[in-house]
N, C-alpha and C. Protein backbone atom coordinates (compact mmCIF):
# COMPACT_ATOMS: atom_id res chain seq x y z
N UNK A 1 -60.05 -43.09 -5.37
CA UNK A 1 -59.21 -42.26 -4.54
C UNK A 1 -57.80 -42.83 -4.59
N UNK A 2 -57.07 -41.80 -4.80
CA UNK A 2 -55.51 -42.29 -4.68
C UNK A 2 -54.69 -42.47 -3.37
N UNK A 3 -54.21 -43.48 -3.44
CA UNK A 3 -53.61 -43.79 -1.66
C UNK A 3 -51.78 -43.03 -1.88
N UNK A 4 -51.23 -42.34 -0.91
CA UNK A 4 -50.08 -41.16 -0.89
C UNK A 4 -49.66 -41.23 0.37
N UNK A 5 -48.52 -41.49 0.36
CA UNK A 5 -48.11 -41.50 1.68
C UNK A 5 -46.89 -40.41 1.86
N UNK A 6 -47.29 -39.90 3.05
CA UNK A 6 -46.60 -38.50 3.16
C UNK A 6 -45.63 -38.46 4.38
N UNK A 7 -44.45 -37.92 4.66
CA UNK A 7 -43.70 -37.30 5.78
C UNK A 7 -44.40 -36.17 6.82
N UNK A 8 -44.29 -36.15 8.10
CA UNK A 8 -44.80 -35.01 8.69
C UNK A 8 -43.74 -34.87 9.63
N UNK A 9 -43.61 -33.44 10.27
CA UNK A 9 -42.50 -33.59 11.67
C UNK A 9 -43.61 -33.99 12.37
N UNK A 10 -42.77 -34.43 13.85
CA UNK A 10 -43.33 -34.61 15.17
C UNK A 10 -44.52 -33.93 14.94
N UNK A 11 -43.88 -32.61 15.12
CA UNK A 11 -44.75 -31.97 16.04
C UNK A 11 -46.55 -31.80 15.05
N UNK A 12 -46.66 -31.68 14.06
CA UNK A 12 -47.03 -31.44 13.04
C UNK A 12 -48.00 -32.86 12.94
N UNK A 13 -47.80 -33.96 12.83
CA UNK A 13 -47.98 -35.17 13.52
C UNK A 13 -48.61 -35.48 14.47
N UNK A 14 -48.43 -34.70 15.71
CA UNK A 14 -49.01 -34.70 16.59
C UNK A 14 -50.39 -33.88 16.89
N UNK A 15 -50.19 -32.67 16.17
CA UNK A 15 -51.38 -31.45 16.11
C UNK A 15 -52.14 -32.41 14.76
N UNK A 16 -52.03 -32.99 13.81
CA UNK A 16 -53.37 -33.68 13.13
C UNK A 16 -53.65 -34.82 13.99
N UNK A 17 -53.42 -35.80 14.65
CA UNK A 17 -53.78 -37.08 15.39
C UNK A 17 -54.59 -36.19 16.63
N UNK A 18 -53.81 -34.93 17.20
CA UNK A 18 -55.26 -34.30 17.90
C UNK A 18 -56.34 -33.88 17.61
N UNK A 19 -56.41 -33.34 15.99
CA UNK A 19 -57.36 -32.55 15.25
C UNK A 19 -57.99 -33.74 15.20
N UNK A 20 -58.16 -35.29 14.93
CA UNK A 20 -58.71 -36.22 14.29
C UNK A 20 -59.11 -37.00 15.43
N UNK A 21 -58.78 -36.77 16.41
CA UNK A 21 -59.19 -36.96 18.12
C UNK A 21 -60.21 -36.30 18.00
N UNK A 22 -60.17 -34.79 18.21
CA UNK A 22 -61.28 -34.05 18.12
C UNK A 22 -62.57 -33.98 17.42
N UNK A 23 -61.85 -33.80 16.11
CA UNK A 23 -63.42 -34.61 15.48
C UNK A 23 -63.97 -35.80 15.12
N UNK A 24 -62.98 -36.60 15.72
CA UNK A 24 -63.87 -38.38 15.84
C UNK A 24 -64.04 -38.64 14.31
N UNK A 25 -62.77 -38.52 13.91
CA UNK A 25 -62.32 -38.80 12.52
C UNK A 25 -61.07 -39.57 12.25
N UNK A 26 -60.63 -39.68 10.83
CA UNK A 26 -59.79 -40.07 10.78
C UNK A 26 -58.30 -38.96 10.09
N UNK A 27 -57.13 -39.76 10.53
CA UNK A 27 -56.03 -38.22 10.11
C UNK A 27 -56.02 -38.18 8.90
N UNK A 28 -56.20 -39.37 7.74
CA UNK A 28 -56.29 -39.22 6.38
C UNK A 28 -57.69 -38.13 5.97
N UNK A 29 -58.65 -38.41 6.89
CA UNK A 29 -59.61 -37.02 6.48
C UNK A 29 -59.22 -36.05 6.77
N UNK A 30 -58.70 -35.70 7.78
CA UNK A 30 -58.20 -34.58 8.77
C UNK A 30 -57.14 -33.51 7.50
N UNK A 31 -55.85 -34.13 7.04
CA UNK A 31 -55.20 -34.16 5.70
C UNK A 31 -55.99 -33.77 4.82
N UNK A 32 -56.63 -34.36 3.91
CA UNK A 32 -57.75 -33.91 2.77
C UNK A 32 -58.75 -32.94 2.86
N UNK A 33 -59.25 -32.70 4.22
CA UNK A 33 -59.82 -31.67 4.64
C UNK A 33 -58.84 -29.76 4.60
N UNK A 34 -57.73 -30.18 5.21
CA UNK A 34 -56.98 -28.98 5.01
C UNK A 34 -56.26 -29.06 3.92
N UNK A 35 -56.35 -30.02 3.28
CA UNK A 35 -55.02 -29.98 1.62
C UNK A 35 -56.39 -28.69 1.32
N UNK A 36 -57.22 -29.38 0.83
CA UNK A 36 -58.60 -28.73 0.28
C UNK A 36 -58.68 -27.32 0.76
N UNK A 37 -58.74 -27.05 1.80
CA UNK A 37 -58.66 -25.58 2.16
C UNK A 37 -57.55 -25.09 1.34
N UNK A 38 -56.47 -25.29 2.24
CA UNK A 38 -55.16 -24.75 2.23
C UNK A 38 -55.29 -24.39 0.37
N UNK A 39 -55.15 -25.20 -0.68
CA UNK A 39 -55.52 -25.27 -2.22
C UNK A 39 -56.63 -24.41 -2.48
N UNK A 40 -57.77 -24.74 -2.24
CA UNK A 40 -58.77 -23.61 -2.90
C UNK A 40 -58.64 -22.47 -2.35
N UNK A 41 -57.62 -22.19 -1.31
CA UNK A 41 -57.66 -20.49 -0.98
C UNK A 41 -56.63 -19.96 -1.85
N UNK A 42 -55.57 -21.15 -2.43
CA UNK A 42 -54.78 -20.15 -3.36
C UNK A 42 -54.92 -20.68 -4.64
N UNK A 43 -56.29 -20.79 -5.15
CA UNK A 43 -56.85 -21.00 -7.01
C UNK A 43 -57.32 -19.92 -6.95
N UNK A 44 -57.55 -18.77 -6.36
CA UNK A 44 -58.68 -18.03 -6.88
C UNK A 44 -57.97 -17.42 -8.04
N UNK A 45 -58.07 -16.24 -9.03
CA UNK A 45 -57.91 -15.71 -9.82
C UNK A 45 -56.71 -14.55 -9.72
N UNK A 46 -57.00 -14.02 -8.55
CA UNK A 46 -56.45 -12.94 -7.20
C UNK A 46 -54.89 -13.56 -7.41
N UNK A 47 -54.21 -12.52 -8.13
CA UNK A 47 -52.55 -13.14 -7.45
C UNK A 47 -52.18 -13.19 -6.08
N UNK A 48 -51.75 -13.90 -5.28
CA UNK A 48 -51.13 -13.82 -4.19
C UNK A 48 -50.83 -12.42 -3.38
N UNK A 49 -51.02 -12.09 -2.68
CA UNK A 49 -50.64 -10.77 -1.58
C UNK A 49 -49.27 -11.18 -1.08
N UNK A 50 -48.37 -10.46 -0.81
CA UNK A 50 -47.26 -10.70 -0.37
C UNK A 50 -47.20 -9.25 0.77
N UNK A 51 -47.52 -9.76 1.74
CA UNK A 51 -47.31 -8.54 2.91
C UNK A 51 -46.24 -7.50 3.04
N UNK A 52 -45.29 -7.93 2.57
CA UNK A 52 -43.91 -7.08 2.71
C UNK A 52 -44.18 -5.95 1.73
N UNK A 53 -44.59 -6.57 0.53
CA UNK A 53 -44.48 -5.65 -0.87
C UNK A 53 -45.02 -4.51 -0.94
N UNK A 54 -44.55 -3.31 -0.96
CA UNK A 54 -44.49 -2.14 -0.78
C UNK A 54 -44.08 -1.30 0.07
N UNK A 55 -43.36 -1.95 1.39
CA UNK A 55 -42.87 -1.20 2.80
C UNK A 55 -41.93 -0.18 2.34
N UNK A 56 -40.95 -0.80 1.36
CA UNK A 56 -40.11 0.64 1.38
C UNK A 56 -40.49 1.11 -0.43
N UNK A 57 -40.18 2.13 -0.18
CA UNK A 57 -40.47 3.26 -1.33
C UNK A 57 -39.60 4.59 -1.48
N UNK A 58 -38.35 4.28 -1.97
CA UNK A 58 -37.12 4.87 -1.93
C UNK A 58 -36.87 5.05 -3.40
N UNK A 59 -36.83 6.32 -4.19
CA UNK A 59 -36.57 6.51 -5.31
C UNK A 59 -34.71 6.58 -5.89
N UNK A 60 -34.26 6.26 -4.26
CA UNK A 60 -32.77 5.91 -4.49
C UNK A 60 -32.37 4.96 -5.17
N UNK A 61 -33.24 3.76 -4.35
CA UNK A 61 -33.41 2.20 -4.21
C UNK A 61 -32.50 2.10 -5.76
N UNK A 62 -31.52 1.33 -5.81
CA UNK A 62 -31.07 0.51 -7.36
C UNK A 62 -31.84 -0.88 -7.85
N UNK A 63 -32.65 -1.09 -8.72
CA UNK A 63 -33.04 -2.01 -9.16
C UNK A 63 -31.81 -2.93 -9.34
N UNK A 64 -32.09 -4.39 -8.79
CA UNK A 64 -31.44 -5.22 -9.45
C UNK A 64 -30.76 -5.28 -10.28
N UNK A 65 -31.63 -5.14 -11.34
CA UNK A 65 -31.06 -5.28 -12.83
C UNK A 65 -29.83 -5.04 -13.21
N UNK A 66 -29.54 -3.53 -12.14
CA UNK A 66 -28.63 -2.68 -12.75
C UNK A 66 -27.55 -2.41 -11.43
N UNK A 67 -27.57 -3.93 -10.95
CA UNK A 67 -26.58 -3.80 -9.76
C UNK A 67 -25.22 -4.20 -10.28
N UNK A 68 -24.72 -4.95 -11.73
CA UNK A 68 -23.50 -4.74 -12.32
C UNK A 68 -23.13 -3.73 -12.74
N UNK A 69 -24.41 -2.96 -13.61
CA UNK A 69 -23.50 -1.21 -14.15
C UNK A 69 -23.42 -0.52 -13.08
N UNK A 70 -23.77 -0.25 -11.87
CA UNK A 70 -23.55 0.63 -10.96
C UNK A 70 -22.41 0.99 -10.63
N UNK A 71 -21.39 -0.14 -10.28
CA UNK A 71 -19.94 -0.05 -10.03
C UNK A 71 -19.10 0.37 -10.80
N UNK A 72 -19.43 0.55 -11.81
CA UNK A 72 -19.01 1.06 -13.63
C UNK A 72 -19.33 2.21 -13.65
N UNK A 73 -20.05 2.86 -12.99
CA UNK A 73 -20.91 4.33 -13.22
C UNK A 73 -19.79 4.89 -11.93
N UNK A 74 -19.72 4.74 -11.14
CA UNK A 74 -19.17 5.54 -10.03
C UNK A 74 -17.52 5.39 -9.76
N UNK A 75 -16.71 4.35 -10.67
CA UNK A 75 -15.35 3.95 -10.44
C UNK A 75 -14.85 4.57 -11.36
């Protein structure tokens, strides 16, 4: 096992030393326990969901791409 020593805020800090209270563990398990989650929920195969993506649907909308020729088209 590799030993890593990491930064946390306060508060953040404080919610794992309670989690590791709670289960009469230690915070380095507490850590490896949610790296592990947190990681195998985003390996699956499944690209990422992004909640926002699709709210608007405006056939006005200007792509990016073409946000330099636009000003060229109408001046």
């Amino acid at each position: 096992m590799k030993r890593t020593a990491i930064t946390l805020p306060d508060d953040l800090a404080k919610l794992v030393d309670s989690e590791a209270r709670r289960r009469q563990t230690s915070v380095s398990e507490v850590v490896r326990l949610y790296l592990v989650q947190g990681l195998a929920a985003g390996s699956s195969e499944e690209p990422r969901r992004i909640p926002w993506a699709g709210m608007v649907d405006d056939p006005e909308m200007v792509p990016a791409a073409r946000m330099e020729e636009l000003p060229a088209e109408h001046w």
